[in-house]
C-alpha atoms as a PDB file:
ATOM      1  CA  UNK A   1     -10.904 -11.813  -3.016  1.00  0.00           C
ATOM      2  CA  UNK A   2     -11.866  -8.419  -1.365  1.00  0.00           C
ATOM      3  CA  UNK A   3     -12.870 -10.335   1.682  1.00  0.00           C
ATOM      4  CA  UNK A   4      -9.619 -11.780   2.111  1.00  0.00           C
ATOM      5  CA  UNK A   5      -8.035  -8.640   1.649  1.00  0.00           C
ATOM      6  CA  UNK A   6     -10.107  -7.385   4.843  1.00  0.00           C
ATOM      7  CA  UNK A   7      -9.466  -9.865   6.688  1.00  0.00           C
ATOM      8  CA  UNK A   8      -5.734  -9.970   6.089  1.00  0.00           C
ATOM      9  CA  UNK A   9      -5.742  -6.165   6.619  1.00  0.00           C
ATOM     10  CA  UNK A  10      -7.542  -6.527   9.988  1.00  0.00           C
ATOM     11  CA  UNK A  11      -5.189  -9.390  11.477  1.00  0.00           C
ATOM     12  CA  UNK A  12      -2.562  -6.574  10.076  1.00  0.00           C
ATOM     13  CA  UNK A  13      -3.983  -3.678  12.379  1.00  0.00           C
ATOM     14  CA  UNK A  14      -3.875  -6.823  15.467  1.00  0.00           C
ATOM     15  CA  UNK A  15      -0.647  -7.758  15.100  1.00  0.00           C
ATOM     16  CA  UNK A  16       0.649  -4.359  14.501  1.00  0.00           C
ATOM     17  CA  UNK A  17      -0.929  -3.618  18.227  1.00  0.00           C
ATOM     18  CA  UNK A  18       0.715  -6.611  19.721  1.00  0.00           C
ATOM     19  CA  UNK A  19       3.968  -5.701  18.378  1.00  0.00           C
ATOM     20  CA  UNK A  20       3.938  -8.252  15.908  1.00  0.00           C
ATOM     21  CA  UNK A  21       5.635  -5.714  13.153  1.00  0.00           C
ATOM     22  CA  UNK A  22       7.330  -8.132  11.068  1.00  0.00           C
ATOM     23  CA  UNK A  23       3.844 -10.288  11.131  1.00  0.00           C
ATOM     24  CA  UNK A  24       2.023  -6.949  10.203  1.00  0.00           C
ATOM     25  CA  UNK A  25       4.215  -5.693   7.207  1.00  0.00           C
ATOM     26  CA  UNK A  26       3.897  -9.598   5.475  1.00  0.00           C
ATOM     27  CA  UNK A  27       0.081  -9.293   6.164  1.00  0.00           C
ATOM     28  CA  UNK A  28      -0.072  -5.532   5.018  1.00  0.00           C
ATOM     29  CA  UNK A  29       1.969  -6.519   1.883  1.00  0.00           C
ATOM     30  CA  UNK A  30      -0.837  -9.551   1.415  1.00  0.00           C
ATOM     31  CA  UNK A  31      -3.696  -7.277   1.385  1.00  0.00           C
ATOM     32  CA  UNK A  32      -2.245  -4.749  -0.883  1.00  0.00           C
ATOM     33  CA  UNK A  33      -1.809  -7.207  -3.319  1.00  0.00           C
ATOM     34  CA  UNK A  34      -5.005  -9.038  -2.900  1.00  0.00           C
ATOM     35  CA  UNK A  35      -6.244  -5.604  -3.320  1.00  0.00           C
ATOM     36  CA  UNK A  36      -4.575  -5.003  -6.261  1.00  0.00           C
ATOM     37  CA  UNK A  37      -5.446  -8.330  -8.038  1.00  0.00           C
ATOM     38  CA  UNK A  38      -9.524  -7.622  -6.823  1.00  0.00           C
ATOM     39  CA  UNK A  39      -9.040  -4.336  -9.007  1.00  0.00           C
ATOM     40  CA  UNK A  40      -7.336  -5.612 -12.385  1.00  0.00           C
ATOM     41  CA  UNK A  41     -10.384  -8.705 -11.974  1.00  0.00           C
ATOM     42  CA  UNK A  42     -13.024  -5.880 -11.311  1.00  0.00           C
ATOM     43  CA  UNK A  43     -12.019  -3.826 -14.740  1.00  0.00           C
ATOM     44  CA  UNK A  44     -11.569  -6.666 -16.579  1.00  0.00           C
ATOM     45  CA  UNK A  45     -15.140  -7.927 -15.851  1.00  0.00           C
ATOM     46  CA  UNK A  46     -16.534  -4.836 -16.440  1.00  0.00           C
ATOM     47  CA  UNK A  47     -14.840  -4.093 -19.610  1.00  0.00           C
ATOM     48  CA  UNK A  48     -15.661  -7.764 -20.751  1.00  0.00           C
END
């Protein structure tokens, strides 16, 4: 999940260089809530 977030946040920073904005706020969006979702699973694990 975190790895995905990377990667989604990297082709982010690439498209956001191209120009690409409207590519790189959908792909920002996607990481932050891949993020978000690799947190909640994290503390849940750990509290389970």
């Amino acid at each position: 999940m975190l790895e995905l977030a990377i990667a989604f946040f990297v082709l982010a920073i690439i498209a956001s260089a191209l120009g690409a904005t409207g590519v790189a706020g959908v792909t920002m969006t996607i990481a932050k809530w891949l993020v978000i979702v690799f947190l909640v699973l994290a503390v849940v694990s750990f509290l389970l």
